[in-house]
N, C-alpha and C. Protein backbone atom coordinates (compact mmCIF):
# COMPACT_ATOMS: atom_id res chain seq x y z
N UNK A 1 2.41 43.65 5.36
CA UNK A 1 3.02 44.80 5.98
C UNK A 1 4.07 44.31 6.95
N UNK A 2 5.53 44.65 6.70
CA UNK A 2 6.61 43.98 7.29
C UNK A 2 7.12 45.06 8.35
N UNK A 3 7.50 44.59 9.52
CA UNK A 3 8.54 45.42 10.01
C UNK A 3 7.78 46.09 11.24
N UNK A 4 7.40 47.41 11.50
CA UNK A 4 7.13 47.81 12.85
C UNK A 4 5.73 47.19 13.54
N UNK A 5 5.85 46.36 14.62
CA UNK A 5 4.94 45.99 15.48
C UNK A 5 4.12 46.66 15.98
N UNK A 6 4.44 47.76 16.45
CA UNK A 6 3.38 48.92 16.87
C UNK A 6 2.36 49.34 15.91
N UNK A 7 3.03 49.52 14.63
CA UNK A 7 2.36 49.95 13.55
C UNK A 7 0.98 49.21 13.07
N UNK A 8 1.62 47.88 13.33
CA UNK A 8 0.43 46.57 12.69
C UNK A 8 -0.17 46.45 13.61
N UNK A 9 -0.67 46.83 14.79
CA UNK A 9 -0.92 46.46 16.09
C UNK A 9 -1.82 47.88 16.09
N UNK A 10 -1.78 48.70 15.44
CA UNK A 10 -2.91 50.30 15.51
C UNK A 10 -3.43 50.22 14.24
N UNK A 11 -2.89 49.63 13.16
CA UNK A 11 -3.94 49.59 11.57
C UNK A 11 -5.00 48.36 12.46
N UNK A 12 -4.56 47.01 12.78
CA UNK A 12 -5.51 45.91 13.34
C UNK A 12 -6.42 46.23 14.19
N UNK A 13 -6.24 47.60 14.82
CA UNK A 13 -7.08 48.05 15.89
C UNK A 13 -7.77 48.63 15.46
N UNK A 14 -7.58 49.96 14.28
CA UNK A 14 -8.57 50.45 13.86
C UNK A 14 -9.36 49.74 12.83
N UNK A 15 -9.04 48.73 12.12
CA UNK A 15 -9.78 48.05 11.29
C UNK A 15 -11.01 47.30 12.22
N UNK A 16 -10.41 46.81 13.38
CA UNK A 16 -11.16 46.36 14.16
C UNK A 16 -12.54 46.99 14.52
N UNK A 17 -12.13 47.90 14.98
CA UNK A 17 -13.47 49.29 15.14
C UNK A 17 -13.91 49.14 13.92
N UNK A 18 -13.50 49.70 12.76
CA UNK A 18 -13.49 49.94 11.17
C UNK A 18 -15.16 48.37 11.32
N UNK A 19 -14.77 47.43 11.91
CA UNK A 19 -15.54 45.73 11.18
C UNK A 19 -16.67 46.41 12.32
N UNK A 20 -16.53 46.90 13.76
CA UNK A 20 -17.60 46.96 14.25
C UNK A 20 -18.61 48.06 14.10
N UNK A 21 -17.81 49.23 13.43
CA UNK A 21 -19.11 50.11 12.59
C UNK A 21 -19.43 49.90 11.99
N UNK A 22 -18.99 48.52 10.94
CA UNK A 22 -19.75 48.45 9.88
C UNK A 22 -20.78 47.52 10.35
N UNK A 23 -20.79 46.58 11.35
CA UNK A 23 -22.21 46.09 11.51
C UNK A 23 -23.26 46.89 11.88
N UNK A 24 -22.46 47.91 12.99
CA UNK A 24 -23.44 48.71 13.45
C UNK A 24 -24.16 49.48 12.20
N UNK A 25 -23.77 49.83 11.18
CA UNK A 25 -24.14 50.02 10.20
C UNK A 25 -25.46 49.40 9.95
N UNK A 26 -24.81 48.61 9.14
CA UNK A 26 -25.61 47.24 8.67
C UNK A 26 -27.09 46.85 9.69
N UNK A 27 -26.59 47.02 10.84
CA UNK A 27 -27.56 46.78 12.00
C UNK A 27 -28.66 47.89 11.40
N UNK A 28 -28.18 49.47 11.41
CA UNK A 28 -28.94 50.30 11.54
C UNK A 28 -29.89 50.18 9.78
N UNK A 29 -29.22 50.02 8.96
CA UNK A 29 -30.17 49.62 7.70
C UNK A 29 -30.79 48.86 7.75
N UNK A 30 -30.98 47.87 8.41
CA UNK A 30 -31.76 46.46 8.68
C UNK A 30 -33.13 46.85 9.05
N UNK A 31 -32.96 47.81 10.36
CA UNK A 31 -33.77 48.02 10.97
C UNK A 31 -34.50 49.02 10.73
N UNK A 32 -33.99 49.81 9.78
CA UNK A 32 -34.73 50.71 9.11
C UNK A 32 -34.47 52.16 9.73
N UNK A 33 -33.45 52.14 10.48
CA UNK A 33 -33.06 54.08 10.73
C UNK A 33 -33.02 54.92 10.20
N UNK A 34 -32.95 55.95 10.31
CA UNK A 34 -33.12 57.13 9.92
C UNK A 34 -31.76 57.51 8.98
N UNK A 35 -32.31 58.10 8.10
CA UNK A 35 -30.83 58.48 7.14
C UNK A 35 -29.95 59.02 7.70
N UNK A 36 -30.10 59.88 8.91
CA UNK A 36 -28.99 60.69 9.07
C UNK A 36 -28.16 59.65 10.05
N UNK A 37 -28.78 58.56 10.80
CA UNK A 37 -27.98 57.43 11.40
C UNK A 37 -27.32 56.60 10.95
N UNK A 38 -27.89 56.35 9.70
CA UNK A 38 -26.90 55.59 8.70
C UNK A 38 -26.03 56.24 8.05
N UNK A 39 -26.10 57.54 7.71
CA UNK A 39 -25.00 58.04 6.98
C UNK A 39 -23.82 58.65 8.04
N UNK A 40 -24.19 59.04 9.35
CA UNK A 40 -23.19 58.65 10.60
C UNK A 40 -22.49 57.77 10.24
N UNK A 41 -22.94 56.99 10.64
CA UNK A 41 -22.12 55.39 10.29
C UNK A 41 -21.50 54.85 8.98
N UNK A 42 -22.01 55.15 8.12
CA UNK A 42 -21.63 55.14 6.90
C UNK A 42 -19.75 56.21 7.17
N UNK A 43 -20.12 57.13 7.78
CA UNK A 43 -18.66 58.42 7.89
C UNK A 43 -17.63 57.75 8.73
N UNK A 44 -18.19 57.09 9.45
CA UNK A 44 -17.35 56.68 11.14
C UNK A 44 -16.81 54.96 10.12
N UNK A 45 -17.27 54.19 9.56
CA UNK A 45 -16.34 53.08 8.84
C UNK A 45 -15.73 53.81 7.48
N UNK A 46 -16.19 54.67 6.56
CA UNK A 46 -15.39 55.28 5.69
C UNK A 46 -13.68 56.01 6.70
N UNK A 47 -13.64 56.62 7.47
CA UNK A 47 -13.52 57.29 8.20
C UNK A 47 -11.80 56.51 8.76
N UNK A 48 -12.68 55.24 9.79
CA UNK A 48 -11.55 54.24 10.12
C UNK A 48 -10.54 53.26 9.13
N UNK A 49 -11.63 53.01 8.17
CA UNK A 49 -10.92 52.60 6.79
C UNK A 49 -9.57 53.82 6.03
N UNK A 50 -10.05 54.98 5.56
CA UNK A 50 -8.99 55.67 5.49
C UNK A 50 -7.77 55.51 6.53
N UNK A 51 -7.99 55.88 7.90
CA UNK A 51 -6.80 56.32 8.77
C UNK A 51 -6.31 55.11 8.82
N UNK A 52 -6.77 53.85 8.38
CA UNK A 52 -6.04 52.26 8.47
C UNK A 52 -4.86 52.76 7.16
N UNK A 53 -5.95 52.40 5.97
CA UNK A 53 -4.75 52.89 4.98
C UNK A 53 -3.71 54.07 5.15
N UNK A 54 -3.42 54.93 5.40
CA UNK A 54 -2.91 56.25 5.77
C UNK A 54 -1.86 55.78 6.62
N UNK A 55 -2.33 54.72 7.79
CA UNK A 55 -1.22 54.67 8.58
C UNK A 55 -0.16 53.55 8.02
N UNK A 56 -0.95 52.80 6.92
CA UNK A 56 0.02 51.68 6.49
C UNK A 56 1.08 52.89 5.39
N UNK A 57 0.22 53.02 4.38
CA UNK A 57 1.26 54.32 3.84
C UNK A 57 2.35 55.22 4.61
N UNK A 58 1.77 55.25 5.49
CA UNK A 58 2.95 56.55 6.22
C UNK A 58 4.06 55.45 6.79
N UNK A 59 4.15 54.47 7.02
CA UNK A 59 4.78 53.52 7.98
C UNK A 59 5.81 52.93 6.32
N UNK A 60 5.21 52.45 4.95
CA UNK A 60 5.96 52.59 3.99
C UNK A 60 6.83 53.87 3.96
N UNK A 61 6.46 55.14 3.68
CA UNK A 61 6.65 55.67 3.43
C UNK A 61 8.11 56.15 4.58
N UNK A 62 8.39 55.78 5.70
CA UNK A 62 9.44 55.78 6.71
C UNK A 62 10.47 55.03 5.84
N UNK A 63 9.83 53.73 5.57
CA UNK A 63 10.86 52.58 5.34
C UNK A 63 11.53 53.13 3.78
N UNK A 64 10.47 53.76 2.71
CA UNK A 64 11.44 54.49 1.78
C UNK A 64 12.34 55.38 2.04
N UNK A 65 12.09 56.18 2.96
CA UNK A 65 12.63 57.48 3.15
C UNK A 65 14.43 57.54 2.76
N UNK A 66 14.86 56.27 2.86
CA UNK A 66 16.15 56.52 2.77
C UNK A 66 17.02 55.13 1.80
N UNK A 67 15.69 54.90 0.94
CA UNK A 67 16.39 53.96 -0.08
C UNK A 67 17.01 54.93 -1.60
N UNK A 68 17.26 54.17 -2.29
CA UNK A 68 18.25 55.01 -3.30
C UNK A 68 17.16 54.85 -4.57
N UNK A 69 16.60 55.65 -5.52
CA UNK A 69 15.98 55.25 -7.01
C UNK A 69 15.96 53.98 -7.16
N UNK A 70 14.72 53.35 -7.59
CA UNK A 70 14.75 51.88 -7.73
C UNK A 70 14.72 51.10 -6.76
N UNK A 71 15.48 51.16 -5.49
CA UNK A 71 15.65 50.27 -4.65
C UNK A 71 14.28 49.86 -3.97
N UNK A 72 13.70 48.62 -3.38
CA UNK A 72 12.71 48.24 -2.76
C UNK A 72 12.85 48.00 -1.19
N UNK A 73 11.83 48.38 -0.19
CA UNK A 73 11.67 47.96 1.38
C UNK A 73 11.71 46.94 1.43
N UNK A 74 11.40 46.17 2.96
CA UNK A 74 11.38 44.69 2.92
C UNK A 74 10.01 44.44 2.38
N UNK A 75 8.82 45.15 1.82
CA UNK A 75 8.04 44.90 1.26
C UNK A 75 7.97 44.41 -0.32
N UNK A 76 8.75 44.99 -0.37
CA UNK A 76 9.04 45.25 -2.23
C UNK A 76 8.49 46.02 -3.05
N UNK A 77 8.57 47.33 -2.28
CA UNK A 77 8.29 48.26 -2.52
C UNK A 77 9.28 50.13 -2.43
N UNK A 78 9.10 49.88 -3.92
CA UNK A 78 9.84 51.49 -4.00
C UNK A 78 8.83 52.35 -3.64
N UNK A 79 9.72 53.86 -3.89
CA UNK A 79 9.26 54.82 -3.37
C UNK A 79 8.13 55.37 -4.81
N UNK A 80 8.72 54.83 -5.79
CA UNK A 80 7.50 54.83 -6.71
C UNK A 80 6.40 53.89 -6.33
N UNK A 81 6.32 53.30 -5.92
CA UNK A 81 4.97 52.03 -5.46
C UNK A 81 4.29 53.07 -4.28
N UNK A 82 5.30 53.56 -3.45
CA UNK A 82 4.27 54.24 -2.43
C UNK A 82 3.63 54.67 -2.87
N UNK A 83 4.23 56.18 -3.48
CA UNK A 83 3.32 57.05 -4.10
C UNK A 83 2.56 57.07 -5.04
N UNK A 84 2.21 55.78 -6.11
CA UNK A 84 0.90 55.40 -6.34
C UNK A 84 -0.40 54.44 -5.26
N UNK A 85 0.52 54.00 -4.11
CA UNK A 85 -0.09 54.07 -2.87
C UNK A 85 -0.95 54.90 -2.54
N UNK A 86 -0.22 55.51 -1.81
CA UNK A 86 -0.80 56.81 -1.49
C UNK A 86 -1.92 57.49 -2.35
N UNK A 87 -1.06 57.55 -3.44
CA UNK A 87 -2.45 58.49 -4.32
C UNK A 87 -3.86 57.42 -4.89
N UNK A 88 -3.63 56.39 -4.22
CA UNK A 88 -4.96 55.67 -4.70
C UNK A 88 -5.97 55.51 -3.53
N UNK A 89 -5.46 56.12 -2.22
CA UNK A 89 -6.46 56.53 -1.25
C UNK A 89 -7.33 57.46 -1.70
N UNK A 90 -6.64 58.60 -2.09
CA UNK A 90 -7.22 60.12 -2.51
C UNK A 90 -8.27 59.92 -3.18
C-alpha cells in the first residue's frame, strides 16, 4: 500500500487492535467462555478486519479516481482491480 502515511498508520492501528482481539479471543476459547463471549469477540476481530480492508480500498479507490481506462496507481492497480477489490470484501 503506497502513498498516504496517515492512511497506513490507521489500517496498522486497527489491525493492531484487529491481533489483540483475536487473542483475547483465543484467550476466551481456551478457557472455556461462554458462547455469547466468544462470539463478541469473534464480531469485534471480524469487525476490525473489515474496516482495515475498507480503509485500504477507499484510499485505492482516491488514487483511481482520476486515472484514465486502463491506466494503473502507484500500486498497479486500475480502477478495474479496485473494484474486484472491493467486491471481494462483500
Amino acid at each position: 500500500m503506497s502513498g498516504e502515511g496517515s492512511t497506513s498508520r490507521a489500517v496498522v492501528n486497527r489491525l493492531r487492535r484487529a491481533e489483540g482481539q483475536l487473542h483475547a479471543l483465543i484467550g476466551a476459547i481456551e478457557s472455556g467462555a461462554d458462547c455469547r463471549a466468544v462470539v463478541t469477540q469473534l464480531s469485534a476481530v471480524s469487525g476490525a478486519l473489515d474496516r482495515a480492508g475498507f480503509a485500504i480500498i477507499a484510499a485505492a479507490m482516491r488514487d483511481c479516481a482520476t486515472l484514465e481506462e486502463g491506466e494503473a496507481n502507484a500500486d498497479g492497480l486500475t480502477r478495474d482491480d479496485v473494484e474486484k477489490l472491493f467486491l471481494s470484501l462483500a
